[in-house]
Protein backbone atom coordinates (compact mmCIF):
# COMPACT_ATOMS: atom_id res chain seq x y z
CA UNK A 1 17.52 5.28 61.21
CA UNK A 2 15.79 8.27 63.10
CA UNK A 3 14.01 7.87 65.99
CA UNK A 4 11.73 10.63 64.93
CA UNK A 5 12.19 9.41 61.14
CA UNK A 6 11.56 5.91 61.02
CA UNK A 7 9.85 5.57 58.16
CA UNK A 8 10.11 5.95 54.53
CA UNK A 9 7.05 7.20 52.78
CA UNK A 10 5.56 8.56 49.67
CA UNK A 11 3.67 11.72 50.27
CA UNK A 12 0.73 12.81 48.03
CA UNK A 13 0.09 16.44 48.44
CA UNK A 14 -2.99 17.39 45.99
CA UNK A 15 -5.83 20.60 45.60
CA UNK A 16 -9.35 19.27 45.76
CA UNK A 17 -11.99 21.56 45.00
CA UNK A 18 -15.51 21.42 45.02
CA UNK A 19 -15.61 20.97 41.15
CA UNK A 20 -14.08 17.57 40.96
CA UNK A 21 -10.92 19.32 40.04
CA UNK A 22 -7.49 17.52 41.63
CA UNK A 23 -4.51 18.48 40.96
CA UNK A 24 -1.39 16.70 43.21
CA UNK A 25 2.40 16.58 43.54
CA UNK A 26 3.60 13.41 44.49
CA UNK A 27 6.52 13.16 46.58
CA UNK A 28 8.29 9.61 46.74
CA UNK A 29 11.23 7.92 49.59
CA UNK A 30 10.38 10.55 51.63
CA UNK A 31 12.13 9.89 55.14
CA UNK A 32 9.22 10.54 57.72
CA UNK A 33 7.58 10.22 61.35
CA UNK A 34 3.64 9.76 62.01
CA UNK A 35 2.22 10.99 65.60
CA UNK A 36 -1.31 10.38 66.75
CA UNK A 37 -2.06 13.96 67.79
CA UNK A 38 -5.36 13.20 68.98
CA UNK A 39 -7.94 10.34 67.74
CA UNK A 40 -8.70 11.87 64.62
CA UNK A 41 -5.94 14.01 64.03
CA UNK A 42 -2.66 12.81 63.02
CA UNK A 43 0.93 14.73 62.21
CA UNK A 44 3.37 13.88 59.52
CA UNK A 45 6.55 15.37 60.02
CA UNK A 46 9.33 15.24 56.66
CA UNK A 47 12.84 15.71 55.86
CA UNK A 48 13.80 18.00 53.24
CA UNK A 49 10.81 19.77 51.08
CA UNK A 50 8.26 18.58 49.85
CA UNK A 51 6.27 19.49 46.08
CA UNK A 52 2.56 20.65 46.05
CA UNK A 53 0.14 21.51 43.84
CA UNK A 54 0.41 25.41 42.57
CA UNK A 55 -3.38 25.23 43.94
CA UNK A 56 -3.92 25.63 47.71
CA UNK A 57 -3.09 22.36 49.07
CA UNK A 58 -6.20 20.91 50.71
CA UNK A 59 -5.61 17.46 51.01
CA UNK A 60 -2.58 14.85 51.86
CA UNK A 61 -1.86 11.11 51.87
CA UNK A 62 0.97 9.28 53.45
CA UNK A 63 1.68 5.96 52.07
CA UNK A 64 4.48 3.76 54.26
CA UNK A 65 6.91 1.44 52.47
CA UNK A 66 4.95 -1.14 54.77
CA UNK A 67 1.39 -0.45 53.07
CA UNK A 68 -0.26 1.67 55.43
CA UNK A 69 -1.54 4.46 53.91
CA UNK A 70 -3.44 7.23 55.95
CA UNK A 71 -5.52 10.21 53.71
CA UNK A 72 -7.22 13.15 54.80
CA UNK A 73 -8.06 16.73 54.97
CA UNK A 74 -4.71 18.99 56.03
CA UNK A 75 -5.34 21.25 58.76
CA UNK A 76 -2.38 22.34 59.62
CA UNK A 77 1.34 22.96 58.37
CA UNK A 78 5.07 24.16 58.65
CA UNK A 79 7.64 23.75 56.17
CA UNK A 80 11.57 24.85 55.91
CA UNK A 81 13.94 24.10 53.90
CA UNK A 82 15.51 21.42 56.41
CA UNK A 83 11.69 19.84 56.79
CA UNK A 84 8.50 20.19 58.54
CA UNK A 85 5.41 19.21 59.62
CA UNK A 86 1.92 18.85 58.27
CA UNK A 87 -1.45 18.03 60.52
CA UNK A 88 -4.16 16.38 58.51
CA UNK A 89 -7.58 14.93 59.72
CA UNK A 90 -8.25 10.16 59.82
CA UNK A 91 -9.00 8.02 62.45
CA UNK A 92 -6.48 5.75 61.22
CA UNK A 93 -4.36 3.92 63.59
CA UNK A 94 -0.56 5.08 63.39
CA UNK A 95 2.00 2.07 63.42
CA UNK A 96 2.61 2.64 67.03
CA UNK A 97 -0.58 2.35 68.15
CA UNK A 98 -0.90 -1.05 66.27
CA UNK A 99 2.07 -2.19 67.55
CA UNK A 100 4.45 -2.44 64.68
């Protein structure tokens, strides 16, 4: 197992817009690492590629094999072919800073 990888994840990427309309691409055993950027902003960083919505992406949720699941608004991004990174706004606690 990665140290910068440790978990396994599914990773919702979807296109929210202001009239209700969502459209997402959901991306399943995804091997990934969370880091507490700041408070509020956290960084999900992913082997391989990942599918989105043909939309803008706007949004992104990050569900651990463990249960934890951390949503919000993406800010940021890089993706290659190898893998990448996207930044996304919660005040959710990342594993580490819980402990586990």
């Amino acid at each position: 197992m990665s140290s910068k990888y440790p978990y396994i994840a599914t990773v919702t990427i979807s296109a929210e817009d202001r009239g209700g309309d969502t459209e997402a691409s959901e991306n399943p055993n995804m091997r990934v690492g969370l880091e507490a950027v700041t408070e509020t902003l956290k960084k999900v960083h992913f082997v391989g590629t990942l599918a989105a919505p043909e939309k803008n992406a706007t949004h992104i949720c990050v569900t651990l094999e463990n249960g934890l699941t951390y949503y919000g608004p993406i800010v940021n991004g890089h993706a290659e072919l190898e893998g990448g990174w996207i930044a996304f706004e919660s005040d959710m606690l990342t594993p580490q800073e819980l402990g586990l």
